[in-house]
Protein backbone atom coordinates (compact mmCIF):
# COMPACT_ATOMS: atom_id res chain seq x y z
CA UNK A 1 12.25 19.94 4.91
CA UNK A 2 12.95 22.36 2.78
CA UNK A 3 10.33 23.10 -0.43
CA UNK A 4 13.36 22.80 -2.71
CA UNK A 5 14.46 19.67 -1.22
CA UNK A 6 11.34 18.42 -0.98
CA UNK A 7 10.99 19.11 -4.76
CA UNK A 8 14.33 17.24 -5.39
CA UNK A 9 12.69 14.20 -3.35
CA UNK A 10 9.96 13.84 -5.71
CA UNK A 11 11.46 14.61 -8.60
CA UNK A 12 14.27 11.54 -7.88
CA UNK A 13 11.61 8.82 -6.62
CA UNK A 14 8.51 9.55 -8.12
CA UNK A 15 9.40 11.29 -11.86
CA UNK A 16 12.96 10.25 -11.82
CA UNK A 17 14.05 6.84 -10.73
CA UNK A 18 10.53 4.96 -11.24
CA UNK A 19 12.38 1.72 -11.60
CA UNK A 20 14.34 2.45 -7.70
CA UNK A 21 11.00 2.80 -6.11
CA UNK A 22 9.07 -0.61 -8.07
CA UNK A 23 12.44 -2.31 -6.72
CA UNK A 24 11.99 -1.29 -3.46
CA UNK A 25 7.93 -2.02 -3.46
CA UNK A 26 9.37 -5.32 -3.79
CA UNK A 27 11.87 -5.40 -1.71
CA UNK A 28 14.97 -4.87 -3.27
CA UNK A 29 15.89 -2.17 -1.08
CA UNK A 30 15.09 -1.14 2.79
CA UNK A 31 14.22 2.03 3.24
CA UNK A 32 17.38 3.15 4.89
CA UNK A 33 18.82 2.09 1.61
CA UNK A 34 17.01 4.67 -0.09
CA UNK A 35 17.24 7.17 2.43
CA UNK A 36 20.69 7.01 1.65
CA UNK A 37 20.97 7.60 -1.51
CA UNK A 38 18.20 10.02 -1.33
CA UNK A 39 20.32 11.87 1.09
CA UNK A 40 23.65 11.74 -1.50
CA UNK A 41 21.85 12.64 -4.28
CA UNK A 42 20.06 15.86 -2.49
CA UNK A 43 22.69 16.94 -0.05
CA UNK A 44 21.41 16.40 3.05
CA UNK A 45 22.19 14.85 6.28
CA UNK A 46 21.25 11.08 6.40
CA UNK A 47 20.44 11.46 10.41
CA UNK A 48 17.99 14.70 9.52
CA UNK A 49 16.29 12.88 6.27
CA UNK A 50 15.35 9.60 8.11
CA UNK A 51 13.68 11.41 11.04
CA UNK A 52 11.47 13.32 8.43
CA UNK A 53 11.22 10.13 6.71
CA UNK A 54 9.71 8.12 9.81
CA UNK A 55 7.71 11.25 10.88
CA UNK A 56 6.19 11.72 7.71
CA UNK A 57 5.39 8.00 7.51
CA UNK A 58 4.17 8.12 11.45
CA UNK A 59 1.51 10.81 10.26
CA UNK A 60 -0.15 9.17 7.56
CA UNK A 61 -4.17 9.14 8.31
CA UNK A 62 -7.15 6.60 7.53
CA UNK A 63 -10.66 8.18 9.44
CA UNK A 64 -11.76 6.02 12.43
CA UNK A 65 -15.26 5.97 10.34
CA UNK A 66 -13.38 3.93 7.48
CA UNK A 67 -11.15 1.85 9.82
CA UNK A 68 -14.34 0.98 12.14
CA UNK A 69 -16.93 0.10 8.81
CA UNK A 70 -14.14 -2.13 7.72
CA UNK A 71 -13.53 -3.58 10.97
CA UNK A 72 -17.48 -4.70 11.13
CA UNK A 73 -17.21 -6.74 8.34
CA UNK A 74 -14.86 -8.85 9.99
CA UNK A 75 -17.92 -10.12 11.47
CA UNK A 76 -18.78 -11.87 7.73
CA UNK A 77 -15.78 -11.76 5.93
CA UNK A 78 -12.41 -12.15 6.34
CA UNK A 79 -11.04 -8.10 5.54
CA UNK A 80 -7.24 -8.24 4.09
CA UNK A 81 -5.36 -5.08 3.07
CA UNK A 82 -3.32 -5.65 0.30
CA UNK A 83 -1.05 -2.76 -0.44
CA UNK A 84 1.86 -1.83 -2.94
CA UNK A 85 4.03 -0.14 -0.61
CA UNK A 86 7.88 -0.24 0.86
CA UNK A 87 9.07 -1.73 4.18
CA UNK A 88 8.31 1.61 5.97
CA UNK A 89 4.73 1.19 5.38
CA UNK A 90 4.77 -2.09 7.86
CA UNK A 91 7.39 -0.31 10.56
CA UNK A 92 6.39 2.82 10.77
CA UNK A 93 2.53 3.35 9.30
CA UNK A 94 0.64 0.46 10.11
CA UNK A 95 1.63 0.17 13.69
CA UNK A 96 0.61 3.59 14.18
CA UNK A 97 -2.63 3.04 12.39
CA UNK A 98 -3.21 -0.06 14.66
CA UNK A 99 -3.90 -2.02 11.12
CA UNK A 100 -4.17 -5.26 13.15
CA UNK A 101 -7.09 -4.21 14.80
CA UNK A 102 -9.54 -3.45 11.43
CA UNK A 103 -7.68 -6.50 8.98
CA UNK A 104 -7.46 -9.94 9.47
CA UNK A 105 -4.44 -9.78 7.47
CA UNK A 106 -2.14 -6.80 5.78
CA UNK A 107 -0.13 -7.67 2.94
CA UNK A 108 2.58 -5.69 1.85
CA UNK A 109 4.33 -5.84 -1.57
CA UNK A 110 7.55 -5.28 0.07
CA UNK A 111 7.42 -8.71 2.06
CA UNK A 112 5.96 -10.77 -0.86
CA UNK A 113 8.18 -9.71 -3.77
CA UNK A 114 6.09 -8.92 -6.20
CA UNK A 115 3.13 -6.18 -6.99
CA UNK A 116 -0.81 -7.00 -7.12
CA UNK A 117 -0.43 -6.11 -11.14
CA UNK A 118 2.78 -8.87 -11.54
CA UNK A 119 1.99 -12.25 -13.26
CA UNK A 120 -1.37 -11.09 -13.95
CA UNK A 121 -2.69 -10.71 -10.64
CA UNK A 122 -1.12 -14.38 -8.81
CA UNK A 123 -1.32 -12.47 -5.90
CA UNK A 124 -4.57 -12.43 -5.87
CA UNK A 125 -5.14 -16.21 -6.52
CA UNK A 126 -2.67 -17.77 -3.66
CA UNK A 127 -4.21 -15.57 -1.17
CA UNK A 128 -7.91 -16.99 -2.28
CA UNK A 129 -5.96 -20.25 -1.82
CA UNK A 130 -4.18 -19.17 1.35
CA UNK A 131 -7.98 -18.02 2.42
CA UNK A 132 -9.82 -21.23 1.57
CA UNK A 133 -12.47 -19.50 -1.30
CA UNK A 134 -12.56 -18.51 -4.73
CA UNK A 135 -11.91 -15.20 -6.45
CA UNK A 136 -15.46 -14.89 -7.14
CA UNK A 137 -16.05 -14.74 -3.77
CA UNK A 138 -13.69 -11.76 -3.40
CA UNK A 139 -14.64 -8.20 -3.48
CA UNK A 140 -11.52 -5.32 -3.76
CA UNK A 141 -11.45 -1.97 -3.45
CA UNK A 142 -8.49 -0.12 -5.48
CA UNK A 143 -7.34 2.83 -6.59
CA UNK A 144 -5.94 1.35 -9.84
CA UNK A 145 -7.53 0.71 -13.02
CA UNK A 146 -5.21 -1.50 -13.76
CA UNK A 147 -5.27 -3.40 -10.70
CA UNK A 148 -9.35 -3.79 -10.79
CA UNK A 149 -9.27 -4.82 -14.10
CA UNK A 150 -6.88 -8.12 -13.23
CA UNK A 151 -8.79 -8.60 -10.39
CA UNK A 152 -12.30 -8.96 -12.11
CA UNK A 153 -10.21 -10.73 -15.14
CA UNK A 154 -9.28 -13.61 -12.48
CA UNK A 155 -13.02 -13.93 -11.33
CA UNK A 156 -13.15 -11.46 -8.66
CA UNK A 157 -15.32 -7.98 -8.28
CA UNK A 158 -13.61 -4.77 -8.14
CA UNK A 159 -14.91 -1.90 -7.42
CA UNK A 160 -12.58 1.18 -8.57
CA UNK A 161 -11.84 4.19 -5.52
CA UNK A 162 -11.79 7.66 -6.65
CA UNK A 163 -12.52 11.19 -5.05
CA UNK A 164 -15.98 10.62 -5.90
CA UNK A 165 -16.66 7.28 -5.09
CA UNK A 166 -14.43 6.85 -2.15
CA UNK A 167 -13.79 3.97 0.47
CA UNK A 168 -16.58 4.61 2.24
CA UNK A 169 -19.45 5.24 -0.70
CA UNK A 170 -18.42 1.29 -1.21
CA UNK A 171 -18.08 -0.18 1.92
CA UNK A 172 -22.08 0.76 2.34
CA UNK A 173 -22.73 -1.37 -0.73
CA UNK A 174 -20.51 -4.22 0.15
């Protein structure tokens, strides 16, 4: 793609048109839907924005390192990604990631409707009910702030990822 195109892309999801993008992490929209308008709004073949689209989401990278460590625990604990992403993230990503193989369980905010940070964390709760234990049983690794500080609000420990203290720094400690 183009780097002014590519610009344009940001700009629209990610800077622009916040609210499109929550709607569609909760499935209010497919992403073909949004390829769509993406394509309208930037002036560019639909056909030639998808197949970037599904490329770029077929290239996405986790290190076998992280994906085995996390698969190990699986021996002890039952290992559940829970991610705020779109419907291209379960089509396209996790297949080629072979998620299935390192969790016992991926969910996606797309499929449930809602965010990990929406009714202060309920997410969270039903799948420690879905699971059979508590929240204080239940250890998460996040990005988010935010997101941690629901998590350890509802009972749970959170530890917080950053560039320093990454994935893997935790899942030694876990």
């Amino acid at each position: 793609m183009p780097p002014d195109k590519h610009e344009k892309v940001q700009e629209l999801l990610f800077r622009g048109d916040k609210a499109r993008v929550s709607d569609w992490m909760r499935g209010k929209y497919t992403a073909e839907e949004i390829n769509e308008w993406v394509a309208e709004q930037i002036g560019m073949p639909y056909d030639e924005l998808w197949q970037l689209f599904v490329d770029d989401c077929r290239k996405m990278r986790v290190s076998q390192q992280t994906l085995e460590k996390l698969a190990s625990l699986r021996d002890r604990y039952s290992v559940i990604l829970m991610t705020g992403n779109m419907d291209s993230f379960s089509r396209f990503t996790a297949p080629q990631l072979q998620l299935e193989k390192y969790f016992d369980h991926v969910s996606n905010s797309y499929y449930e409707g809602k965010h990990k940070t929406d009714n202060a964390g309920e997410i969270f709760s039903e799948y420690a009910s879905k699971w059979n234990t508590t929240l204080a049983n239940c250890v998460l690794l996040d990005d988010s702030l935010n997101v941690c500080t629901i998590f350890e609000a509802l009972g749970g420990k959170a530890f917080r990822v950053t560039p320093n203290e990454t994935v893997d720094h935790y899942l030694t400690i876990v």
